[in-house]
N, C-alpha and C. Protein backbone atom coordinates (compact mmCIF):
# COMPACT_ATOMS: atom_id res chain seq x y z
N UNK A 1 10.48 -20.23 -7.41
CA UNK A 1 9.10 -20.14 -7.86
C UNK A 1 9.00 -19.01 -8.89
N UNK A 2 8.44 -19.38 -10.16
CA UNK A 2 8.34 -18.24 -11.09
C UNK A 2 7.10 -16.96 -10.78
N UNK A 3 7.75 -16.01 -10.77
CA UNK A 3 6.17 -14.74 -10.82
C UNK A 3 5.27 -14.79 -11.91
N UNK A 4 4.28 -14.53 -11.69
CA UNK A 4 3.59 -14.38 -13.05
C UNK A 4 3.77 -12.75 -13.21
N UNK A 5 3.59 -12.44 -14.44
CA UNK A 5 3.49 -11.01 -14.78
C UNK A 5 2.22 -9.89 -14.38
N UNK A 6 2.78 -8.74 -13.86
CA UNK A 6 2.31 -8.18 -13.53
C UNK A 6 0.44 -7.83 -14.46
N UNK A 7 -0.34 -7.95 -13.77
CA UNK A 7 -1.75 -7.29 -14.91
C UNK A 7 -1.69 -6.00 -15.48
N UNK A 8 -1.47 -5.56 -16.69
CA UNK A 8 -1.47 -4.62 -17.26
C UNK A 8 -2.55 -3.93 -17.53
N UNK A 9 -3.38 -3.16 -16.76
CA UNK A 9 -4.58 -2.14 -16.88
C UNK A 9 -4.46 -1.12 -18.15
N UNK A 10 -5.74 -1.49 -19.21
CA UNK A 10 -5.63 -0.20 -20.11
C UNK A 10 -5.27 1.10 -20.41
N UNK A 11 -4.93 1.87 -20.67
CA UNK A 11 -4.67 3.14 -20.69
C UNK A 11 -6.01 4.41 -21.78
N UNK A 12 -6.76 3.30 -22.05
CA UNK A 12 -7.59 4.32 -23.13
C UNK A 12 -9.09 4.14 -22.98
N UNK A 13 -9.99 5.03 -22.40
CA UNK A 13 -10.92 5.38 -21.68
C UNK A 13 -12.20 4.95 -22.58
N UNK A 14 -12.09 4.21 -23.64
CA UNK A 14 -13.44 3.00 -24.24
C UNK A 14 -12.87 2.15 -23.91
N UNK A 15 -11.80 1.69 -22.54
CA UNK A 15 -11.85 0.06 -22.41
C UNK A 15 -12.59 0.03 -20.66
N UNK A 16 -13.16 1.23 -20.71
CA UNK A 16 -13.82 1.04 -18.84
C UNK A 16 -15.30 1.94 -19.53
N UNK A 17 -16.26 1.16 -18.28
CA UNK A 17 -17.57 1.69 -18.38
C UNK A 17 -17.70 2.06 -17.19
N UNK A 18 -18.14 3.64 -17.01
CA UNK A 18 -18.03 4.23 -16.18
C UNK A 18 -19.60 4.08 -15.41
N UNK A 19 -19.92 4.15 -14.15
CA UNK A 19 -21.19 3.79 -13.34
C UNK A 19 -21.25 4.72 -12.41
N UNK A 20 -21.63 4.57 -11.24
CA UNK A 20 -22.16 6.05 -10.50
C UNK A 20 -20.74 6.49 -10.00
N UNK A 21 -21.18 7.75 -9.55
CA UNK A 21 -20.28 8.61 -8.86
C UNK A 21 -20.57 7.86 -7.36
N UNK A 22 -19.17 7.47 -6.86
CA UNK A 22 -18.92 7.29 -5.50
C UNK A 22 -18.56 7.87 -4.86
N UNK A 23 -17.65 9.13 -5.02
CA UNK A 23 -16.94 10.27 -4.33
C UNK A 23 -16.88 11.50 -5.29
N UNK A 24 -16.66 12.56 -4.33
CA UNK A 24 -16.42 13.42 -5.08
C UNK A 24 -15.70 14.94 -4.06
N UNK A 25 -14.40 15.38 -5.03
CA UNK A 25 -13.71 16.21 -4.36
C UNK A 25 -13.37 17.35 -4.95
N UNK A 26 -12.46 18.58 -4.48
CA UNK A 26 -12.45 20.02 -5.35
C UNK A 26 -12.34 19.52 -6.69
N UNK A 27 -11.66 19.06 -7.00
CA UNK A 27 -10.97 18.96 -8.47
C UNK A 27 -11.26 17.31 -9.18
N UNK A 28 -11.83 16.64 -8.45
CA UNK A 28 -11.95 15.43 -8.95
C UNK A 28 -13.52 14.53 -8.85
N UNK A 29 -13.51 13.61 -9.24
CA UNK A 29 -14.82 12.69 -8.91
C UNK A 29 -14.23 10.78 -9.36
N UNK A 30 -15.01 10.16 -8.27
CA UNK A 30 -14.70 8.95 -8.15
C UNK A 30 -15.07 8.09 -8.69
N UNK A 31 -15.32 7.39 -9.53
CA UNK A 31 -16.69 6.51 -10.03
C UNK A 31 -16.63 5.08 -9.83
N UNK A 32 -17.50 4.48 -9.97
CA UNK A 32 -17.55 2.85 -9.56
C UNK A 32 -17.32 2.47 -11.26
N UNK A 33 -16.13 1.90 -11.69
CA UNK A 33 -16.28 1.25 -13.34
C UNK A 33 -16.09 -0.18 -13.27
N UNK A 34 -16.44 -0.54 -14.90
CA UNK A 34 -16.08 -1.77 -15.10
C UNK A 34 -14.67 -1.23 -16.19
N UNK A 35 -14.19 -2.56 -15.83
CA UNK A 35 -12.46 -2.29 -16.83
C UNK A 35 -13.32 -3.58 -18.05
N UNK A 36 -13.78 -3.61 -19.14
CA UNK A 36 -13.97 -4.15 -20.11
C UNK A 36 -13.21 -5.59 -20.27
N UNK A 37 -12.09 -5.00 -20.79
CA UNK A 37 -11.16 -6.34 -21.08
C UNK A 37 -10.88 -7.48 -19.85
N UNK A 38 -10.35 -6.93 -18.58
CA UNK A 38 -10.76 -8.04 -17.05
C UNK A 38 -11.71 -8.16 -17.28
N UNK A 39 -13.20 -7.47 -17.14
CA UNK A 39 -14.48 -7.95 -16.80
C UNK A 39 -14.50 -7.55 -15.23
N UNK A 40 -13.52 -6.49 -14.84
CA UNK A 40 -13.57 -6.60 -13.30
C UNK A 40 -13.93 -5.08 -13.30
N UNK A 41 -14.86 -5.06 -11.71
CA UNK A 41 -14.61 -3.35 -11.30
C UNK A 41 -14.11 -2.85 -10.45
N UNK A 42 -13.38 -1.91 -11.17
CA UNK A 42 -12.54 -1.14 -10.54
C UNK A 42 -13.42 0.25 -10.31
N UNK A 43 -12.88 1.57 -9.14
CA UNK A 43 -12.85 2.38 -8.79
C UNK A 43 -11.76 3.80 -10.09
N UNK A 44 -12.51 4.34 -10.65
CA UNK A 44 -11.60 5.53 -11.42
C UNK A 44 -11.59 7.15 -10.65
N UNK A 45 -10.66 7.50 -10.42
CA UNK A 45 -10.43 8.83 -10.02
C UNK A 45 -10.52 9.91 -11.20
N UNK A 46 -11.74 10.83 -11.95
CA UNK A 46 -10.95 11.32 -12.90
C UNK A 46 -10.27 12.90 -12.08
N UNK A 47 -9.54 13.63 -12.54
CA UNK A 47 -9.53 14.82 -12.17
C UNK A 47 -9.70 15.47 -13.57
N UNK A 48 -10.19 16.99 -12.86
CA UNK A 48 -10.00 18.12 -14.09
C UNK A 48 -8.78 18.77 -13.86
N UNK A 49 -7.81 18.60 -14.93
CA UNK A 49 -6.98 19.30 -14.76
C UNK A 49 -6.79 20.50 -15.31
N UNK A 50 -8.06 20.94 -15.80
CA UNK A 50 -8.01 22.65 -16.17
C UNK A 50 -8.07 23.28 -14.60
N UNK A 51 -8.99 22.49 -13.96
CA UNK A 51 -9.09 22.84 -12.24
C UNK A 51 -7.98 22.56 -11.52
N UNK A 52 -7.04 22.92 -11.92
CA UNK A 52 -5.89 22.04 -10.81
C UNK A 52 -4.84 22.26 -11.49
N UNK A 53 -4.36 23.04 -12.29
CA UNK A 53 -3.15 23.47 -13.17
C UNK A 53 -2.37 24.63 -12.28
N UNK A 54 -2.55 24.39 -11.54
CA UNK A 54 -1.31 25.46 -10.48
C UNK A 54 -0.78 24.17 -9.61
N UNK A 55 -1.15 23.18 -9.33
CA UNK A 55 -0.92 22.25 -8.74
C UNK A 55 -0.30 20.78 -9.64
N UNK A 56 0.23 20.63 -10.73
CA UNK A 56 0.28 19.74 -11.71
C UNK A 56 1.48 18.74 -11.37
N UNK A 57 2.67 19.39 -10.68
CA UNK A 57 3.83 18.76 -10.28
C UNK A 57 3.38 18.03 -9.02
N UNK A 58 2.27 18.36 -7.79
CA UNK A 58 1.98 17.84 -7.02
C UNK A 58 0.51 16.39 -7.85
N UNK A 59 -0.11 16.85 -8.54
CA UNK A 59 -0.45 15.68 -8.89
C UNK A 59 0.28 14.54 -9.36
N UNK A 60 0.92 15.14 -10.20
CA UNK A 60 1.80 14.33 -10.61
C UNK A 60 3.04 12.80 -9.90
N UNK A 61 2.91 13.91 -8.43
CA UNK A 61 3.70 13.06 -7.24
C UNK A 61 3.02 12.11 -6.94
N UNK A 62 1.87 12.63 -6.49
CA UNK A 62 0.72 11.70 -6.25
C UNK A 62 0.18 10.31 -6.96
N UNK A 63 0.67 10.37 -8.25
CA UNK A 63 -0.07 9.35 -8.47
C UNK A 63 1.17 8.60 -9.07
N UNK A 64 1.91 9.11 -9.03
CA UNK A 64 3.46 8.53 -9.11
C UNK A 64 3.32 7.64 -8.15
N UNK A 65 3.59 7.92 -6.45
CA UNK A 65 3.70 7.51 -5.56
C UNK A 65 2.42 6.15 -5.39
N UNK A 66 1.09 6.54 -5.97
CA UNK A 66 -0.02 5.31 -5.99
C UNK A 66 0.24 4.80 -6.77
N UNK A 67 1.11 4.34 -7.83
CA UNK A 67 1.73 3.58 -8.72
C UNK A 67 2.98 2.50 -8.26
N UNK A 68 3.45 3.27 -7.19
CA UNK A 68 4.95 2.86 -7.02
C UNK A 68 5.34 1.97 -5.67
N UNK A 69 4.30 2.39 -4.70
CA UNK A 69 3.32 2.13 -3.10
C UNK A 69 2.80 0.47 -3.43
N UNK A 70 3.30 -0.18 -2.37
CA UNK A 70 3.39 -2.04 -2.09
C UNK A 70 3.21 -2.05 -0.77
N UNK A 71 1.79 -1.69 0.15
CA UNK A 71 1.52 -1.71 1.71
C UNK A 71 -0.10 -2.11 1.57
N UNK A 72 -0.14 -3.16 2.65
CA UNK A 72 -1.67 -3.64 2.24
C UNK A 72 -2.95 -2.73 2.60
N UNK A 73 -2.44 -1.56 3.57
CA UNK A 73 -3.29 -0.41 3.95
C UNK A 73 -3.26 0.55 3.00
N UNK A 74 -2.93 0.36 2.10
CA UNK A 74 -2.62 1.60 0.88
C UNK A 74 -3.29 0.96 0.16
N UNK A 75 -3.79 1.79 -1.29
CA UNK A 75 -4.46 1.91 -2.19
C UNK A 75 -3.80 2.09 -3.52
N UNK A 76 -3.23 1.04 -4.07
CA UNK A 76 -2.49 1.26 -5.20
C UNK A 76 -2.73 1.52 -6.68
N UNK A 77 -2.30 2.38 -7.16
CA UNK A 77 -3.19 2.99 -8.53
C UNK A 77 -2.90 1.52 -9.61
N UNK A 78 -3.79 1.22 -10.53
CA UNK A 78 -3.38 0.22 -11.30
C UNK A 78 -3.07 0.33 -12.50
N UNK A 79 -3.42 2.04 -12.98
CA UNK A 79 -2.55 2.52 -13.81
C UNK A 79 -3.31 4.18 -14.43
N UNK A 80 -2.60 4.72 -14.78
CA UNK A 80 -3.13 6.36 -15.23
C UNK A 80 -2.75 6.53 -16.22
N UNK A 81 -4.06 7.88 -16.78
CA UNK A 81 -3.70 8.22 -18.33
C UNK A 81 -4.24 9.19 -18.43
N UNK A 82 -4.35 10.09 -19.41
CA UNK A 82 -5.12 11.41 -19.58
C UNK A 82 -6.02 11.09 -21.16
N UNK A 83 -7.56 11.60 -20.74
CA UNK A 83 -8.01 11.92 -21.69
C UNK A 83 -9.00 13.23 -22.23
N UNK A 84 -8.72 14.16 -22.85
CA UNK A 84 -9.46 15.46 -23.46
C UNK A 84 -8.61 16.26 -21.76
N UNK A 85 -9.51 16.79 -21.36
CA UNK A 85 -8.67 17.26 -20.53
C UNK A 85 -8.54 17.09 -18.91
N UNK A 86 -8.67 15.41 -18.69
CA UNK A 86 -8.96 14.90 -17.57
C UNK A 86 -7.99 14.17 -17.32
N UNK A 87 -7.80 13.79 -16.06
CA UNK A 87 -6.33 12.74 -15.98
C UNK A 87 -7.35 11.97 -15.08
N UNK A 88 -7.29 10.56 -15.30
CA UNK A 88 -7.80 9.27 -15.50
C UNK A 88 -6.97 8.37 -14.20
N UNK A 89 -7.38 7.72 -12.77
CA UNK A 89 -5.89 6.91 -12.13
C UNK A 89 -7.15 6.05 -11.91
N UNK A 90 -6.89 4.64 -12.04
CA UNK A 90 -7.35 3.14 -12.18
C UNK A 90 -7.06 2.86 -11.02
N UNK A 91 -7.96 2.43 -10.00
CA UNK A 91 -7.84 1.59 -8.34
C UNK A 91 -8.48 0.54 -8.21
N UNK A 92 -8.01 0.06 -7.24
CA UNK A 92 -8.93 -1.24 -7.24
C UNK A 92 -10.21 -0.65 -6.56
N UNK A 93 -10.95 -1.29 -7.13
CA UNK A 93 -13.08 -0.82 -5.79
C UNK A 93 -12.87 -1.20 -4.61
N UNK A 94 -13.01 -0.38 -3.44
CA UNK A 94 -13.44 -0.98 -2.46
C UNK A 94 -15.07 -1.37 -1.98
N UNK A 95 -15.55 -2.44 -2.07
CA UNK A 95 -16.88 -2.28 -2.56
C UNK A 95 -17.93 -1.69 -0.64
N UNK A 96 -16.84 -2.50 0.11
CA UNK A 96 -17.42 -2.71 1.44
C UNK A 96 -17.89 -0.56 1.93
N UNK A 97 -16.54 -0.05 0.94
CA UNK A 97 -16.77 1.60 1.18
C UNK A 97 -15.94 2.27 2.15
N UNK A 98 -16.38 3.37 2.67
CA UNK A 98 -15.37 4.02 3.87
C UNK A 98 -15.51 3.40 4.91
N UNK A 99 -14.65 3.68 6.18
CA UNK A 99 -14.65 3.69 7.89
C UNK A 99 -16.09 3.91 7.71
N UNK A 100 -16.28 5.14 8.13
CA UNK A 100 -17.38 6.23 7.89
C UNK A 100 -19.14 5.42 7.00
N UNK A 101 -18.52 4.68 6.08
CA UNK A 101 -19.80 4.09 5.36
C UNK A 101 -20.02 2.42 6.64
N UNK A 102 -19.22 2.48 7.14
CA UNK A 102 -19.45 0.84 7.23
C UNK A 102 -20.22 1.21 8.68
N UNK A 103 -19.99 2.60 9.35
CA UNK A 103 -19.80 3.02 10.91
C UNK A 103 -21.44 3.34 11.02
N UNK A 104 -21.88 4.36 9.48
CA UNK A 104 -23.26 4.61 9.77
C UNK A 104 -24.09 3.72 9.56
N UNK A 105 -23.83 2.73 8.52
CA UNK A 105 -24.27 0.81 8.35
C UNK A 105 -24.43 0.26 9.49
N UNK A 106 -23.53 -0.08 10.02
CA UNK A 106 -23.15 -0.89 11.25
C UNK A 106 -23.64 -0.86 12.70
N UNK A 107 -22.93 0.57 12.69
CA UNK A 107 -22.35 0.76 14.35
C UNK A 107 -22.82 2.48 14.09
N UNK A 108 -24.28 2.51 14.14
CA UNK A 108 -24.75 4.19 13.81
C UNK A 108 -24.76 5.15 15.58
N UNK A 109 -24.00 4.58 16.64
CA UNK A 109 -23.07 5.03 17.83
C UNK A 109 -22.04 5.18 17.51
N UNK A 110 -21.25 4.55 16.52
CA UNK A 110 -19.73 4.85 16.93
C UNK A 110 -19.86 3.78 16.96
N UNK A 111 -18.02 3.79 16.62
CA UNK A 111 -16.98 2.14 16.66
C UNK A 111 -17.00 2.56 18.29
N UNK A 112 -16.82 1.03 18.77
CA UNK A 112 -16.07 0.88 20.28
C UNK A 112 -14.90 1.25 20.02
N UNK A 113 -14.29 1.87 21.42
CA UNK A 113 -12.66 2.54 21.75
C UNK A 113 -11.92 1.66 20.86
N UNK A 114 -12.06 0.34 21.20
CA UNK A 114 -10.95 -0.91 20.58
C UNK A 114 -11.16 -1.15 19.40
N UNK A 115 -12.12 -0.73 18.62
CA UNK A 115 -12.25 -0.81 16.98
C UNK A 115 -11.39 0.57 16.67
N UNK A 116 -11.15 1.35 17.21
CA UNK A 116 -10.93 2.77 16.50
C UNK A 116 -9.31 2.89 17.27
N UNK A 117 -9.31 1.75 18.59
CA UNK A 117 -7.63 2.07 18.07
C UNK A 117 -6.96 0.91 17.20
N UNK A 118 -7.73 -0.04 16.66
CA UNK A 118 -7.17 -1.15 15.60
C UNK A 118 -7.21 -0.07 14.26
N UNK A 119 -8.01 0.44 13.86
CA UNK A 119 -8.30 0.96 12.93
C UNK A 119 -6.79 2.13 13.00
N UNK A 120 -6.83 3.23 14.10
CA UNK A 120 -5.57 4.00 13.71
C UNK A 120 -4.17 3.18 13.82
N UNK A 121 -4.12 2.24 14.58
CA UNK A 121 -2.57 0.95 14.41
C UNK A 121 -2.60 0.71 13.21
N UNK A 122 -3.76 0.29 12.28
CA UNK A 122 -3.43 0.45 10.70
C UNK A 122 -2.77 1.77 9.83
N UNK A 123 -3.63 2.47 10.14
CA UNK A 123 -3.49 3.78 9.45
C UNK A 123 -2.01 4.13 9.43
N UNK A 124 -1.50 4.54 11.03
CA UNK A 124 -0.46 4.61 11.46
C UNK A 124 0.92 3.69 10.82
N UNK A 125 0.54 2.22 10.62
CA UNK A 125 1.53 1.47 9.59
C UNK A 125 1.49 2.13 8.39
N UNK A 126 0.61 2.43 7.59
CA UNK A 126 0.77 2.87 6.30
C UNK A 126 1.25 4.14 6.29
N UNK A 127 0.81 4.86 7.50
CA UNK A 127 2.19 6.58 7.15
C UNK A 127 3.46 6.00 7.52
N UNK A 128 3.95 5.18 8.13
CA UNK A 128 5.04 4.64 8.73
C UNK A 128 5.61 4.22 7.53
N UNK A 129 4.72 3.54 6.67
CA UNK A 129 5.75 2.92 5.34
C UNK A 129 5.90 4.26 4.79
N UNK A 130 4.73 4.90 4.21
CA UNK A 130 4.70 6.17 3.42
C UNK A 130 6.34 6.81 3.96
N UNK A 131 6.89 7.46 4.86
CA UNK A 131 7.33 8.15 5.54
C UNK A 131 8.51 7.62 5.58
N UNK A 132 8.83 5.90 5.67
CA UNK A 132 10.01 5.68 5.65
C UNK A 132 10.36 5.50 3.94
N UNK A 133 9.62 5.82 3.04
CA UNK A 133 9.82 5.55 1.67
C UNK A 133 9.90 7.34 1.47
N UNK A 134 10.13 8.18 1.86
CA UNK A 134 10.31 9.37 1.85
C UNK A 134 8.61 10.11 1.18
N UNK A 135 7.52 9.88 1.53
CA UNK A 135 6.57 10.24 0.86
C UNK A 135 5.73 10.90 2.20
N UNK A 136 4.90 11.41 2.00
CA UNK A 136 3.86 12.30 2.74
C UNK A 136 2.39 12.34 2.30
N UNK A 137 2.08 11.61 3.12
CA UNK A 137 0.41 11.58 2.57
C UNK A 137 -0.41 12.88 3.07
N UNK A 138 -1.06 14.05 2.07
CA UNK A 138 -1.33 15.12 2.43
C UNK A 138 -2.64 15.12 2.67
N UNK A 139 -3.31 14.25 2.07
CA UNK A 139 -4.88 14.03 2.12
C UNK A 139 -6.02 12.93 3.07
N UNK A 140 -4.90 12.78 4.54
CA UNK A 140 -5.65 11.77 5.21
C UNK A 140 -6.79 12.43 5.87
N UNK A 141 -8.03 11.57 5.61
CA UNK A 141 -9.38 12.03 5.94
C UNK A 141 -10.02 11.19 7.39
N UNK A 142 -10.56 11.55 8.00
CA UNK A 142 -11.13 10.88 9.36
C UNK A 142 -11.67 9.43 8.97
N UNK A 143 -12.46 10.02 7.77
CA UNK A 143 -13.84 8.71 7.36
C UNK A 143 -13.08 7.85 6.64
């Protein structure tokens, strides 16, 4: 069976329209975009990397590794670039949101015991791949 070729995501920051801020962290912010040329939206990470220049070899791992990462609990970058003095990583949207967004939506008690140990049996596979691919995820969050 032939593959088709991989989708090649832009690299130059007039081919996405950027929309609200969805997250936001020390050094970075999340936004909900459209990618122009798909017509699809994606999720953009930008960082400042004037904020984060003691740390540059560890970014750098990072988004190496979300580039390089094939696990369906992972979040794979769809491609990165730098522009003025921001570094730019392309994800797919999750539109549904966090654990945490779906929990205060949903279930504003708490997941049942048995939702929250399905939920860490996932988690747990994806450090398991992470870990056997020699990588370390430094930034796992509760939500």
């Amino acid at each position: 069976m032939e593959q088709l070729p991989e989708k090649r995501y832009p690299s130059n920051p007039k081919d996405y329209k950027l929309y609200e801020e969805i997250g936001e962290g020390v050094n970075a912010t999340v936004y909900r975009a459209l990618c122009i040329p798909f017509n699809e939206i994606v999720a953009i990470k930008v960082l400042d990397l004037e904020k984060c220049n003691n740390d540059l070899d560890g970014i750098r791992r990072e988004v190496q590794t979300m580039s390089l990462i094939n696990h369906q609990n992972l979040l794979r970058a769809h491609c990165s670039f730098t522009a003025d003095q921001s570094l730019w990583v392309v994800m797919p949207y999750m539109a549904e949101g966090s654990c945490l967004h779906i929990m205060k939506t949903a279930c504003p008690d708490g997941f049942e015991e048995s939702v929250i140990a399905t939920l860490l049996r996932e988690v747990l596979k994806a450090l398991v791949y992470l870990h056997g691919h020699g990588h370390i995820h430094r930034d796992v969050k509760v939500s």
